[in-house]
N, C-alpha and C. Protein backbone atom coordinates (compact mmCIF):
# COMPACT_ATOMS: atom_id res chain seq x y z
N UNK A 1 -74.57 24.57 6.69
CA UNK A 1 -74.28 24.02 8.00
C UNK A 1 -75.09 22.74 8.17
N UNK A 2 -74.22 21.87 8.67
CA UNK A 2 -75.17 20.48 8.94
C UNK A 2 -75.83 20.38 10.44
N UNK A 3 -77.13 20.81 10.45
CA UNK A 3 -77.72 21.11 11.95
C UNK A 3 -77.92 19.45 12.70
N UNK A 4 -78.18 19.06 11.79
CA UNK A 4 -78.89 17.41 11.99
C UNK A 4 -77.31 16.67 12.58
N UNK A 5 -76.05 16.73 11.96
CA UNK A 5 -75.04 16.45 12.28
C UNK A 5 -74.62 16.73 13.69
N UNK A 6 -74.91 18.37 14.14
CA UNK A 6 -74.57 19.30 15.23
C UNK A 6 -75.48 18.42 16.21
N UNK A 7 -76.65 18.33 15.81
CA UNK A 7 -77.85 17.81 16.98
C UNK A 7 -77.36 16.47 17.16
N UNK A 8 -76.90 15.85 16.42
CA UNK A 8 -76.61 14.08 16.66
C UNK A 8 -75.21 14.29 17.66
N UNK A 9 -74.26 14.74 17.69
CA UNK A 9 -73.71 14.90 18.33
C UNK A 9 -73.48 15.62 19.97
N UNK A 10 -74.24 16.68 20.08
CA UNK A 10 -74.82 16.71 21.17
C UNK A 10 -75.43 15.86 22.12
N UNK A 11 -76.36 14.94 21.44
CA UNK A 11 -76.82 14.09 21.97
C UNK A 11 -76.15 13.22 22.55
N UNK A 12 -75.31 12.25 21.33
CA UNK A 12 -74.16 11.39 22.25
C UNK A 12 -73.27 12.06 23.46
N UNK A 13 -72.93 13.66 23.18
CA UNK A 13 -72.35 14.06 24.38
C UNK A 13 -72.66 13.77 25.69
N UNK A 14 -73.85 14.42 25.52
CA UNK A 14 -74.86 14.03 26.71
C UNK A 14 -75.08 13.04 27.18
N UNK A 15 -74.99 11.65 26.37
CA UNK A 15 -75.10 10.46 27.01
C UNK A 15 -74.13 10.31 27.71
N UNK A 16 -72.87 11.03 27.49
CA UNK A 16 -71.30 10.16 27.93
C UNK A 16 -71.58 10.75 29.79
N UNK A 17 -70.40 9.32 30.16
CA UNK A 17 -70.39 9.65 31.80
C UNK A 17 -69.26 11.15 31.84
N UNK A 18 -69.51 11.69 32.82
CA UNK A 18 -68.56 12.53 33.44
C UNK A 18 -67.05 12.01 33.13
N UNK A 19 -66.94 10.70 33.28
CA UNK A 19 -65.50 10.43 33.02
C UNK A 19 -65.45 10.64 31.51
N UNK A 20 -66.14 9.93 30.63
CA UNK A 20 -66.51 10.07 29.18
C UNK A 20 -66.15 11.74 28.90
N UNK A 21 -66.69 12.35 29.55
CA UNK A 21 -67.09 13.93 29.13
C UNK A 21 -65.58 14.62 29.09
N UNK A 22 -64.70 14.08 29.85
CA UNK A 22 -63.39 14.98 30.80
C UNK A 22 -62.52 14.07 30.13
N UNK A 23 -62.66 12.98 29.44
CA UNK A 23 -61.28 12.05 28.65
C UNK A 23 -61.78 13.01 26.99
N UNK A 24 -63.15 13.09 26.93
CA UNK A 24 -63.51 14.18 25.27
C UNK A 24 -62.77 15.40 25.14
N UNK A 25 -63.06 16.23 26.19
CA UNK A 25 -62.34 17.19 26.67
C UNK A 25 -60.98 17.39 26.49
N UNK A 26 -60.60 16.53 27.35
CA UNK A 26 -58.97 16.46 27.43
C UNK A 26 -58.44 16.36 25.96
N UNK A 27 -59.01 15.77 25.30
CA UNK A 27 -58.52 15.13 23.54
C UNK A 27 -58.67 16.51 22.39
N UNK A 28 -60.02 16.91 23.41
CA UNK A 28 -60.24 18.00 22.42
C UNK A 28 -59.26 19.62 22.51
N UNK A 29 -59.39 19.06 24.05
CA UNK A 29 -58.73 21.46 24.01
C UNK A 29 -57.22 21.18 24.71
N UNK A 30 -57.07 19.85 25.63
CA UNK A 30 -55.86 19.56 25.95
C UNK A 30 -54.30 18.95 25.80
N UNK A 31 -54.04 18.11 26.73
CA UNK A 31 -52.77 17.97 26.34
C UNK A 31 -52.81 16.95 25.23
N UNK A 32 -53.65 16.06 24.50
CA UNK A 32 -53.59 15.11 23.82
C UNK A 32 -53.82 15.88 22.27
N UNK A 33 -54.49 17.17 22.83
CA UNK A 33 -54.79 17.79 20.92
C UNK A 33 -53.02 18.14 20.32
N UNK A 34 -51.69 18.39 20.74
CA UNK A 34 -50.69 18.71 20.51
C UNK A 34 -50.02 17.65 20.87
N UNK A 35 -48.73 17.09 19.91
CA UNK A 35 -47.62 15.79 20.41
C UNK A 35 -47.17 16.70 21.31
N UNK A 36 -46.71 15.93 22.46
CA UNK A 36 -45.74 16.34 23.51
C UNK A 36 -44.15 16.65 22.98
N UNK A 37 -43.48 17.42 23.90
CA UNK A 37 -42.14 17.52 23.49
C UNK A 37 -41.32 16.58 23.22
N UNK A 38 -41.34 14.97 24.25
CA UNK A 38 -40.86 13.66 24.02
C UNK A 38 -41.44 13.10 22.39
N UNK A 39 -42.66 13.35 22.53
CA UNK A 39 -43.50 12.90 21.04
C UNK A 39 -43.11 13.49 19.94
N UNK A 40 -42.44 14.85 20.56
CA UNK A 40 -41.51 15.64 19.00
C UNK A 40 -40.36 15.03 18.92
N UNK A 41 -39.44 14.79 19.82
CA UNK A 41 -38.30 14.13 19.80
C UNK A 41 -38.12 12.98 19.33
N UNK A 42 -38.80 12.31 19.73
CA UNK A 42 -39.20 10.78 19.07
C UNK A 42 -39.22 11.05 17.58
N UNK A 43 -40.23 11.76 17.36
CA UNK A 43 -40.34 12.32 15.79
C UNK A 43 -39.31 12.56 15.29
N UNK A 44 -38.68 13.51 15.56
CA UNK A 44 -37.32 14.20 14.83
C UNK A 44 -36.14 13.03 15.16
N UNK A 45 -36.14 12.05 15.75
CA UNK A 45 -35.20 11.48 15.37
C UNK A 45 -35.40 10.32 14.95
N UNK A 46 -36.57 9.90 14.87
CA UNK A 46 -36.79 8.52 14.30
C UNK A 46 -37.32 8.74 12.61
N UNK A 47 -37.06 10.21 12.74
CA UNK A 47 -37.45 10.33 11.02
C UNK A 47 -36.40 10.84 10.40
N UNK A 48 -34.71 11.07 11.15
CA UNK A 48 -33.59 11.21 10.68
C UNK A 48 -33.91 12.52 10.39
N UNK A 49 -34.49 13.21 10.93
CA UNK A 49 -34.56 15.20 10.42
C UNK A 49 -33.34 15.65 10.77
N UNK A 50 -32.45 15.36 11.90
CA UNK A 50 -30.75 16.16 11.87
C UNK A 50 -29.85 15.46 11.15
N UNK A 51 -29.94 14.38 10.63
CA UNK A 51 -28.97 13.13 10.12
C UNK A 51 -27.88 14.35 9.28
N UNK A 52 -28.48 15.48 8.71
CA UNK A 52 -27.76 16.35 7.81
C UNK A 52 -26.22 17.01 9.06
N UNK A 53 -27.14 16.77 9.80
CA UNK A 53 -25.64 17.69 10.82
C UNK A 53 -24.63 16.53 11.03
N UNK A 54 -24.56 15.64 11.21
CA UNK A 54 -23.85 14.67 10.75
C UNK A 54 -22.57 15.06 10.05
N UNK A 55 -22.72 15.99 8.78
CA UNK A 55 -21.62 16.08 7.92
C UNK A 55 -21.27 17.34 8.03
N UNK A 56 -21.65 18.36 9.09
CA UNK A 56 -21.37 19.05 9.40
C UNK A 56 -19.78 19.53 9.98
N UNK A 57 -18.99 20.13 9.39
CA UNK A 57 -17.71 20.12 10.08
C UNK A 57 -17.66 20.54 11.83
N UNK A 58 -16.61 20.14 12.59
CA UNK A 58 -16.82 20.68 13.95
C UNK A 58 -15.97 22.23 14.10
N UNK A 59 -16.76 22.90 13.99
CA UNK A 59 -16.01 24.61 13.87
C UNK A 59 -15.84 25.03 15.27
N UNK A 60 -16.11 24.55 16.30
CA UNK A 60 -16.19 25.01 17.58
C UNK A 60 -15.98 24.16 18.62
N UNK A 61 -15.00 24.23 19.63
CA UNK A 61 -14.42 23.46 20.49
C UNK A 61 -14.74 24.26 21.95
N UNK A 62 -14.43 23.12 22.99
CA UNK A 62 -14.68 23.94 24.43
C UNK A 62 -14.21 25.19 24.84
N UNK A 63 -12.65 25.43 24.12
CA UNK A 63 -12.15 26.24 24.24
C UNK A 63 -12.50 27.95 23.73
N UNK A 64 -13.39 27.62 22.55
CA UNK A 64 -14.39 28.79 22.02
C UNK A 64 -15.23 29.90 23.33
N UNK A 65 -15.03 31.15 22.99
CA UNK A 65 -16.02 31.91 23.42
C UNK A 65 -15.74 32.03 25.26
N UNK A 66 -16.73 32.21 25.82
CA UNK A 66 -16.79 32.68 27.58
C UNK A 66 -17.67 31.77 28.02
N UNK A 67 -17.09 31.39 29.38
CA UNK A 67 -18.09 30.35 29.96
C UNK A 67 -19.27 31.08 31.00
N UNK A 68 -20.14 30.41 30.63
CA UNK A 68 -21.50 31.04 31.40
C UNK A 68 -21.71 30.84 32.52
């Protein structure tokens, strides 16, 4: 275990303002540690991940099945 590492870091914690402390926070346990759902979307389509359905035949029309 690196104690000297653990202790150096603490320290800077401690220096940070309250705002400092709650933007660390947020990065660390909140919404910024996971991409958002838009940030997945973005992803999946700017990296062509469905491009395969594309060649997908159309097997199913409006007329399919019961309406909800």
């Amino acid at each position: 275990m690196n104690t000297k590492l653990v202790d150096s870091l603490v320290q800077v914690i401690l220096s940070l303002s309250q705002e400092e402390r709650t933007l660390l926070e947020r990065k660390l346990f909140f919404e910024e540690s996971e991409p958002s759902t838009k940030e997945l979307m973005q992803i999946a389509q700017t990296g062509n991940s469905f491009d395969f359905l594309q060649d997908e035949p159309d097997i199913y029309s409006l007329k399919d099945g019961e309406p909800v």
